[in-house]
Protein backbone atom coordinates (compact mmCIF):
# COMPACT_ATOMS: atom_id res chain seq x y z
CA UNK A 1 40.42 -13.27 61.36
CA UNK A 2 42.06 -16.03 59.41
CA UNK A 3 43.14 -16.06 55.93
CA UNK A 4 44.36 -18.44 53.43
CA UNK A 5 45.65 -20.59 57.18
CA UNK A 6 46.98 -17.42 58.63
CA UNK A 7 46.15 -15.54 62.11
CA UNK A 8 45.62 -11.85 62.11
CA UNK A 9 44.50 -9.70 65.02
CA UNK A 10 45.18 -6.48 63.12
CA UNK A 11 42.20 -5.40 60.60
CA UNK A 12 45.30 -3.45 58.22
CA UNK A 13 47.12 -7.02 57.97
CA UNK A 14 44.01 -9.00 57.84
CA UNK A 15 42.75 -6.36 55.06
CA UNK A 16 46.06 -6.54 52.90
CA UNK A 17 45.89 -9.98 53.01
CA UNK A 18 42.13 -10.26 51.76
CA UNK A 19 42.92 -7.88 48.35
CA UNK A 20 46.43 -10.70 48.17
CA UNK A 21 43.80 -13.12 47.91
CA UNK A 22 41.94 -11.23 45.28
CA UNK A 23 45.55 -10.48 43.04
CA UNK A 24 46.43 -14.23 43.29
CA UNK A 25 43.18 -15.46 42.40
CA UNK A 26 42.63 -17.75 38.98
CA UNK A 27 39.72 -17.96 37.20
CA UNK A 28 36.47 -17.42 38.36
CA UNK A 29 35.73 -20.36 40.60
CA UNK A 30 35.04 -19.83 44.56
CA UNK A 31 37.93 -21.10 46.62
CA UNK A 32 38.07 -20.86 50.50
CA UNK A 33 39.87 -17.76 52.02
CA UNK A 34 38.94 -18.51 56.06
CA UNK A 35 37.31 -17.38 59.17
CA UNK A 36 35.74 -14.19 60.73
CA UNK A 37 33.51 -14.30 63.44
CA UNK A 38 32.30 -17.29 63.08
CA UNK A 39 31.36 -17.32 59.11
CA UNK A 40 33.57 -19.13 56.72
CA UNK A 41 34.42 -17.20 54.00
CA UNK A 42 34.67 -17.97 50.30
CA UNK A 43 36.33 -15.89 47.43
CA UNK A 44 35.14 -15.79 43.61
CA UNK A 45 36.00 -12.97 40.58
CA UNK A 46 32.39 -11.93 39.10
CA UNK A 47 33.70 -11.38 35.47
CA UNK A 48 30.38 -10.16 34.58
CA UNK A 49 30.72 -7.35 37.27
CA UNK A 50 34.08 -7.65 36.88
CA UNK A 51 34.81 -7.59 40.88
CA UNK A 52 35.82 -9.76 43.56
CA UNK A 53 32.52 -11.50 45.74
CA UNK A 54 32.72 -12.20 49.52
CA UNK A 55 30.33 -15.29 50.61
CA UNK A 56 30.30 -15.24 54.20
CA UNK A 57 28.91 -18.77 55.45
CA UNK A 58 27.15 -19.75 58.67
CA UNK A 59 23.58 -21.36 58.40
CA UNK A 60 23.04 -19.14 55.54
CA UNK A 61 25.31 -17.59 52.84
CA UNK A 62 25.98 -14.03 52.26
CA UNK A 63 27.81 -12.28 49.60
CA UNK A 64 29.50 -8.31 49.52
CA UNK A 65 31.54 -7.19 46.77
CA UNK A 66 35.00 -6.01 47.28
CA UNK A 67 37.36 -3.07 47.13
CA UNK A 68 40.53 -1.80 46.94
CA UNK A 69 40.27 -0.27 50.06
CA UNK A 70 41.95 -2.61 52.97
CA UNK A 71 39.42 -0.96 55.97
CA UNK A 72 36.77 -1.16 53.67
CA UNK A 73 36.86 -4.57 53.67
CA UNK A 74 36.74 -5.10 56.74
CA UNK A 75 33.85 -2.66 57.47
CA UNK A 76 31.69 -4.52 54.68
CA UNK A 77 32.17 -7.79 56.45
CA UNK A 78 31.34 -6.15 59.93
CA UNK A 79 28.40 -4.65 58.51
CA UNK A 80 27.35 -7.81 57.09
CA UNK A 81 27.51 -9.40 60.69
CA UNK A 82 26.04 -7.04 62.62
CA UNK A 83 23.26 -6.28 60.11
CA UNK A 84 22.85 -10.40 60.17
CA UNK A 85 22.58 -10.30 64.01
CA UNK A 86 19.94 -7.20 64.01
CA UNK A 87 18.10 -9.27 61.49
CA UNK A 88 17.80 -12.40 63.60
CA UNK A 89 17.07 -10.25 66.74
CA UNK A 90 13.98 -8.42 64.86
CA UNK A 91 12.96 -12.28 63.28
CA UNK A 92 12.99 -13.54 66.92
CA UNK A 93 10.84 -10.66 67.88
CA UNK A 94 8.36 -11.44 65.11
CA UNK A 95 8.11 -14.81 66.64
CA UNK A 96 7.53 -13.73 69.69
CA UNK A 97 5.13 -11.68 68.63
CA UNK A 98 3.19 -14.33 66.34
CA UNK A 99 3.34 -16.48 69.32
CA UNK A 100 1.47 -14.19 71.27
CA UNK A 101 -1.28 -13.65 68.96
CA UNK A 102 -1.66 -16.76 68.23
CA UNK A 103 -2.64 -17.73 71.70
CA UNK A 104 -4.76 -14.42 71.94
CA UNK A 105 -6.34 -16.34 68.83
CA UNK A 106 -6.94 -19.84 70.32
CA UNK A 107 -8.35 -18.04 73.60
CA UNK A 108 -10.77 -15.99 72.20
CA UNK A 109 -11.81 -19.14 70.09
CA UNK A 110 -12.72 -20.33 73.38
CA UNK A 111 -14.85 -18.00 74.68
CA UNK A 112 -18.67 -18.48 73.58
CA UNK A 113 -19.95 -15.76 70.75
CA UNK A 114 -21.84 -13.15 73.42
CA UNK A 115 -24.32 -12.28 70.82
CA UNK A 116 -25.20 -15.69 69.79
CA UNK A 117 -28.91 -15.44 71.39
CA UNK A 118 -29.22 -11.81 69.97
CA UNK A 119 -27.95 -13.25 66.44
CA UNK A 120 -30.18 -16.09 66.15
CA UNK A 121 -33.46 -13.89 67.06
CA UNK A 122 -32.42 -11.31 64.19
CA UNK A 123 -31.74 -14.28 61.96
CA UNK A 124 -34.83 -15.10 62.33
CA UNK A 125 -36.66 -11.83 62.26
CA UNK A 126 -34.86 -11.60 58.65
CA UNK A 127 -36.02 -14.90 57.34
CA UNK A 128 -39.86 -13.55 58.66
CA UNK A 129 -39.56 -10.59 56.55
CA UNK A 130 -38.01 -12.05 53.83
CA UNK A 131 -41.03 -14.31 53.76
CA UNK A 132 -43.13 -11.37 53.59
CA UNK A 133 -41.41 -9.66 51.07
CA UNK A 134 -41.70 -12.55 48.72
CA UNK A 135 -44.99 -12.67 49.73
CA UNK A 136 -45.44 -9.06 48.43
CA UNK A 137 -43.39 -10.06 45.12
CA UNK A 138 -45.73 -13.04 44.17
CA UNK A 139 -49.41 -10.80 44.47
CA UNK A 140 -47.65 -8.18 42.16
CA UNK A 141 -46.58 -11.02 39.77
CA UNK A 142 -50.09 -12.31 39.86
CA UNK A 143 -51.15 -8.71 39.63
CA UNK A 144 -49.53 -8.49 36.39
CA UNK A 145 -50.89 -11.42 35.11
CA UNK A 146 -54.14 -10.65 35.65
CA UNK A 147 -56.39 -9.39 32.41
CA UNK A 148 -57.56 -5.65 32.96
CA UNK A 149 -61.30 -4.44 32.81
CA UNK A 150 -62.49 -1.45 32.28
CA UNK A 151 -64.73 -0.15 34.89
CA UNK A 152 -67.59 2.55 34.32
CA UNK A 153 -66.03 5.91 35.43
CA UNK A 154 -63.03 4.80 32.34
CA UNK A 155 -60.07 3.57 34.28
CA UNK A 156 -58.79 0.22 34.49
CA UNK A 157 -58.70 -2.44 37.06
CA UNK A 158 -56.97 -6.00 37.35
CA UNK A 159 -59.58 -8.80 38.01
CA UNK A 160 -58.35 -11.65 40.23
CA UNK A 161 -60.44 -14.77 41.09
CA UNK A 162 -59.24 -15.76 44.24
């Protein structure tokens, strides 16, 4: 790990030298504090939290908050990369997988419907009955239409001239 231009090997050293960073810090602005594993790391005071932030960079940015404990730290910012590296290994998955289905997709676009002959005789079957139905719909409508008579055992009867 490198801080503020300085080696360490040793997480206690590299730890000490992190919550240094935080005492000498002025003002709330983010200033650079180094490298570890392969992030660059910036430094800011959160007044409204009142608490130091950790931005780790690499293609995106990621911030922890710090304490006062030195191995604490350290485990935050180890948790942060291994947590990023599990994330990218379950996104690449998801890709994979997509992949996949997607060309599952485009091959069964390929295939010819099985049931097309079956669907187009039902189709129309239903547009036959349909037919009839409305058929059905237009005598009662006519039905209704029609004046009544009464016929000579009392009860009444539509007349239609056809």
């Amino acid at each position: 790990m490198e801080i503020m231009g300085t080696h360490y090997s040793e997480k206690e050293a590299a730890g000490k030298a992190v919550i240094n960073a935080c005492t000498t810090l002025q003002g709330s602005d983010s200033v650079p504090l180094g490298q570890y594993r392969g992030f660059s790391m910036s430094l800011q005071y959160d007044a409204a939290h009142t608490d130091y932030k950790l931005t780790m960079k690499g293609a995106m940015s990621h911030t922890i908050s710090l304490g006062a404990d030195i191995f604490g730290n350290i485990t935050r910012m180890d948790n942060l990369v291994d947590g990023v590296a599990k994330e990218l290994e379950r996104y690449r998955t998801a890709l994979q997988d997509t992949h996949t289905q997607l060309a599952n997709a485009k091959a069964e676009m390929e295939t010819p419907f099985a049931k097309e002959a079956e669907l187009a005789e039902k189709s129309a079957r239903l547009k036959e009955l349909n037919i009839l139905l409305n058929m059905d719909q237009k005598d009662t409508a006519l039905l209704d239409e029609a004046p009544e008579k009464e016929s000579h055992d009392g009860r009444k009867t539509h007349c239609i001239e056809r």
